[in-house]
N, C-alpha and C. Protein backbone atom coordinates (compact mmCIF):
# COMPACT_ATOMS: atom_id res chain seq x y z
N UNK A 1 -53.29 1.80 10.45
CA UNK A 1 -53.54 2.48 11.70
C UNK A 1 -54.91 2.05 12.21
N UNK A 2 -55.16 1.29 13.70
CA UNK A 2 -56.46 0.95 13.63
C UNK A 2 -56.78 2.25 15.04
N UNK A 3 -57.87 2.94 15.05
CA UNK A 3 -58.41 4.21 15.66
C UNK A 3 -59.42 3.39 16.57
N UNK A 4 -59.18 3.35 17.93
CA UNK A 4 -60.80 3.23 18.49
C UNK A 4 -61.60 3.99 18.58
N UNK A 5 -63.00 3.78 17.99
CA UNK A 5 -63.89 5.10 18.17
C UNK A 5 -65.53 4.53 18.26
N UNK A 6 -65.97 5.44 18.46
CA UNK A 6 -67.38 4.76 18.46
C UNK A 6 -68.54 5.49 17.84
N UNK A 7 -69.23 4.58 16.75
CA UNK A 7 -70.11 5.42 15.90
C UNK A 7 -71.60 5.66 16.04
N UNK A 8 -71.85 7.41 15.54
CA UNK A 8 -73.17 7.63 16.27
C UNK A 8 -73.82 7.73 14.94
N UNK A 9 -75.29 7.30 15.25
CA UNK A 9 -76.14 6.53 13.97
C UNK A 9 -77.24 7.52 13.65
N UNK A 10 -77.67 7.97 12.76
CA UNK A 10 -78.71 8.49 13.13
C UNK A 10 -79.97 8.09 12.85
N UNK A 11 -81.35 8.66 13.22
CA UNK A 11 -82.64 8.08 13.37
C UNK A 11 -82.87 6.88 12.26
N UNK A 12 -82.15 7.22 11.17
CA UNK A 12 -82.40 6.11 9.84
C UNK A 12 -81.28 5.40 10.13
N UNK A 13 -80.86 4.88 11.22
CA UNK A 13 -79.71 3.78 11.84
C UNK A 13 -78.42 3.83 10.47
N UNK A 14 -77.68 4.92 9.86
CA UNK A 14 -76.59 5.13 8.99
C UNK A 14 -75.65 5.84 10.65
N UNK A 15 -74.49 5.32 9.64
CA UNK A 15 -73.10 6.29 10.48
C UNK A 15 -73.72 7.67 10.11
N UNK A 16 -73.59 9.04 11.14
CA UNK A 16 -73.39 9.82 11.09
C UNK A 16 -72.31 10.62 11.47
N UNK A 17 -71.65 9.67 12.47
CA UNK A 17 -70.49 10.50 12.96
C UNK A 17 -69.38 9.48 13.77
N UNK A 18 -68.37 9.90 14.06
CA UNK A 18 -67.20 9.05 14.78
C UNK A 18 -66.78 9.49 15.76
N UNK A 19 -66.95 8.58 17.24
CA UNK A 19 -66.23 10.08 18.18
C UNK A 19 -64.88 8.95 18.79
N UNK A 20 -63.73 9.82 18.76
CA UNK A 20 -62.58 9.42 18.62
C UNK A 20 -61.77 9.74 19.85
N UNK A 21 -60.75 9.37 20.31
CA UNK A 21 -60.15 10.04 21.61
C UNK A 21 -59.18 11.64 21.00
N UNK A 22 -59.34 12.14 21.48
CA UNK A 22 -58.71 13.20 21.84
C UNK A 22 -56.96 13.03 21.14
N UNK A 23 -56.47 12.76 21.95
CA UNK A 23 -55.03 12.58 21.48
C UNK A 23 -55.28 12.31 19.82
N UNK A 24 -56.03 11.38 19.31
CA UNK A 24 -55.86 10.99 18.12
C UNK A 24 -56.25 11.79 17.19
N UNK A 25 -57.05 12.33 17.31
CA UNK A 25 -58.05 13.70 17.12
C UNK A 25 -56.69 14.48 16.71
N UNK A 26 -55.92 15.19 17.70
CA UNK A 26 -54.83 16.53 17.73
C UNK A 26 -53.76 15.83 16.65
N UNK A 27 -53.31 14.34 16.85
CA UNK A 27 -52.57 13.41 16.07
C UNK A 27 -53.15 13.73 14.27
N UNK A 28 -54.17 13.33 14.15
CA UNK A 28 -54.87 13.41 12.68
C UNK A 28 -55.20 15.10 12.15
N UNK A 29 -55.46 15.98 12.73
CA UNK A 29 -55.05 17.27 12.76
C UNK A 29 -54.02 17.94 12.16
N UNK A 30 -52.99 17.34 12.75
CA UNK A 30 -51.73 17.88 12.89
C UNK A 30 -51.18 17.31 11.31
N UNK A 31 -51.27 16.20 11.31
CA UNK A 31 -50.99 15.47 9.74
C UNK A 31 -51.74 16.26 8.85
N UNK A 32 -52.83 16.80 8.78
CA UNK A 32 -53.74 17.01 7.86
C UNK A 32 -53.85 18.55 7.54
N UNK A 33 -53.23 19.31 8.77
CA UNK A 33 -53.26 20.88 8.50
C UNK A 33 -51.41 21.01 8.04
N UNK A 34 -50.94 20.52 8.23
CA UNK A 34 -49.25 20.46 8.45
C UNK A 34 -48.77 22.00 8.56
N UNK A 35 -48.90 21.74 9.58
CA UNK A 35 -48.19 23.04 10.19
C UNK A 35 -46.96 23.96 9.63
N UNK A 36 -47.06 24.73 9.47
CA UNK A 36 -45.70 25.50 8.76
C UNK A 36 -44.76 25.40 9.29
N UNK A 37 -43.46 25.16 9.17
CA UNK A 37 -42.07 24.91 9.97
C UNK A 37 -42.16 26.56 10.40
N UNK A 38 -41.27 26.03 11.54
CA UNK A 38 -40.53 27.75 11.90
C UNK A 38 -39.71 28.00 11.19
N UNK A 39 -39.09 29.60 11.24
CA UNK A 39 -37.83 29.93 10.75
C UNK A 39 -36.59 28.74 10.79
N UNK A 40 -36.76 29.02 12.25
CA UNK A 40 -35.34 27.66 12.40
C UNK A 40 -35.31 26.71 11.76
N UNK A 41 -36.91 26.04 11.85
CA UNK A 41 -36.66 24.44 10.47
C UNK A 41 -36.30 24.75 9.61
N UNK A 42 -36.83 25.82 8.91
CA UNK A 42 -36.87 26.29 7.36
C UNK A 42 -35.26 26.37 7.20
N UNK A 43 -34.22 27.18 8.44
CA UNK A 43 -33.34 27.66 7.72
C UNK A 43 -32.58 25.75 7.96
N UNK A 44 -32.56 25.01 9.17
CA UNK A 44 -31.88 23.91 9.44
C UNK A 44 -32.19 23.01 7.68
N UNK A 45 -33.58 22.76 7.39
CA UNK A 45 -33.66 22.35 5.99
C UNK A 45 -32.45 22.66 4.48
N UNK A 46 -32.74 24.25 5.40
CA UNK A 46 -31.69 24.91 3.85
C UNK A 46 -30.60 24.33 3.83
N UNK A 47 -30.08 24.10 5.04
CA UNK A 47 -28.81 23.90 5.83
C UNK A 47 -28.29 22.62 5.16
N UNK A 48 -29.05 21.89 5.77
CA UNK A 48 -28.58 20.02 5.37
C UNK A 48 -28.92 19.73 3.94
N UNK A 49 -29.98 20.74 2.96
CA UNK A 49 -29.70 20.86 1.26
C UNK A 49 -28.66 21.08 0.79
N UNK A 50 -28.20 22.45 1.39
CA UNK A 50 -26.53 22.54 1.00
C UNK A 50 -25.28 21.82 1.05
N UNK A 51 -25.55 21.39 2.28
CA UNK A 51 -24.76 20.03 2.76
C UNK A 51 -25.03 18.71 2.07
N UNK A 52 -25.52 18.57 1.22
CA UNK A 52 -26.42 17.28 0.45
C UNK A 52 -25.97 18.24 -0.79
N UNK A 53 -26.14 18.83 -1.18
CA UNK A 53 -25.71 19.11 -2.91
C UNK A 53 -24.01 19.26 -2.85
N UNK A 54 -23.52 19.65 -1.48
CA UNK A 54 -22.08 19.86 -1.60
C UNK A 54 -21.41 19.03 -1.28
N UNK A 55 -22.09 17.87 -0.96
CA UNK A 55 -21.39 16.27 -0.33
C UNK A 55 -20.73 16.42 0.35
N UNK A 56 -21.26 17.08 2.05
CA UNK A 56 -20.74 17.04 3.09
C UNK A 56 -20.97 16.53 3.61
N UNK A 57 -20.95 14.88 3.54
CA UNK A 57 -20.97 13.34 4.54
C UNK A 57 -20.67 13.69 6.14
N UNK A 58 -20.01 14.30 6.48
CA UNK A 58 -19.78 14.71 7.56
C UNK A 58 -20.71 15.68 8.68
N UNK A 59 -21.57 16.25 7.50
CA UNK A 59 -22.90 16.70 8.26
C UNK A 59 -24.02 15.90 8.77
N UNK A 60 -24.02 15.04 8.03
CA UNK A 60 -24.81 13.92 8.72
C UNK A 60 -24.57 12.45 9.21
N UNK A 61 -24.92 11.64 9.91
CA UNK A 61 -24.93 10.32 10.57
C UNK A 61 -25.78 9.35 9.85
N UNK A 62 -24.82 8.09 9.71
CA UNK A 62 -25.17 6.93 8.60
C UNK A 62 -26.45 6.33 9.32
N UNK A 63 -26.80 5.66 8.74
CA UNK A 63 -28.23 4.95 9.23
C UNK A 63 -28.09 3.73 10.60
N UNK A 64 -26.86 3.37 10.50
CA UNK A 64 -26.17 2.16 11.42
C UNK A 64 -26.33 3.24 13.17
N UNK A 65 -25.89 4.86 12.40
CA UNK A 65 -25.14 5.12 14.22
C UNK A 65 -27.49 5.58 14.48
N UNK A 66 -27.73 5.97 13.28
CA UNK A 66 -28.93 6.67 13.73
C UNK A 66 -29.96 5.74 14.42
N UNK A 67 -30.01 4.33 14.15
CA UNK A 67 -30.41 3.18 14.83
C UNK A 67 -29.95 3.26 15.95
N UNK A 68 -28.41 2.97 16.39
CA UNK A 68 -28.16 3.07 17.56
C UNK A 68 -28.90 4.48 18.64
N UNK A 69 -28.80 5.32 18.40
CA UNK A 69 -28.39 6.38 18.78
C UNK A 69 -30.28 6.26 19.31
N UNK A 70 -31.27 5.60 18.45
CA UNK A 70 -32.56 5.49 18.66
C UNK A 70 -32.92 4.56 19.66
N UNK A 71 -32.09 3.22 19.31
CA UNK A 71 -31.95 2.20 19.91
C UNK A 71 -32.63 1.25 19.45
N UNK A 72 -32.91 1.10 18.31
CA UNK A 72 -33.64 0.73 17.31
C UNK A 72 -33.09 -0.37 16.54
C-alpha cells in the first residue's frame, strides 16, 4: 500500500509526525479499531456457518458466477 503523506520534522530535523489525507486516515482507522458487526452480520455469519457445516452448496455462489457478477 503506498500512502501519500508528508513528514513533519522536528527542531533536531527527525520525523515527528505524518500528515496523511483524510480518506486514508478513516480507511486505516477502520482496519485498526474493527468495528463490531451488527446484529444482522452477526446473525447472516451464523447463517452461512450453518449452511457450511450442513453442506448447503446452494446457499452460496461458486467463485466463476462471483467474478462475473463483480465483473472481475
Amino acid at each position: 500500500m503506498s500512502i501519500t503523506h508528508q513528514i513533519l520534522v522536528g527542531e533536531d530535523g527527525k520525523p515527528t509526525a505524518a500528515l496523511i489525507p483524510w480518506s486514508v486516515f478513516v480507511e486505516l482507522r477502520e482496519l485498526v479499531d474493527g468495528e463490531e458487526p451488527t446484529a444482522e452480520e452477526r446473525e447472516a455469519c451464523q447463517e452461512a456457518e450453518r449452511d457450511r457445516r450442513e453442506g448447503n452448496r446452494e446457499a452460496f455462489v461458486s467463485l466463476e458466477e462471483l467474478e462475473k457478477e463483480l465483473g472481475i
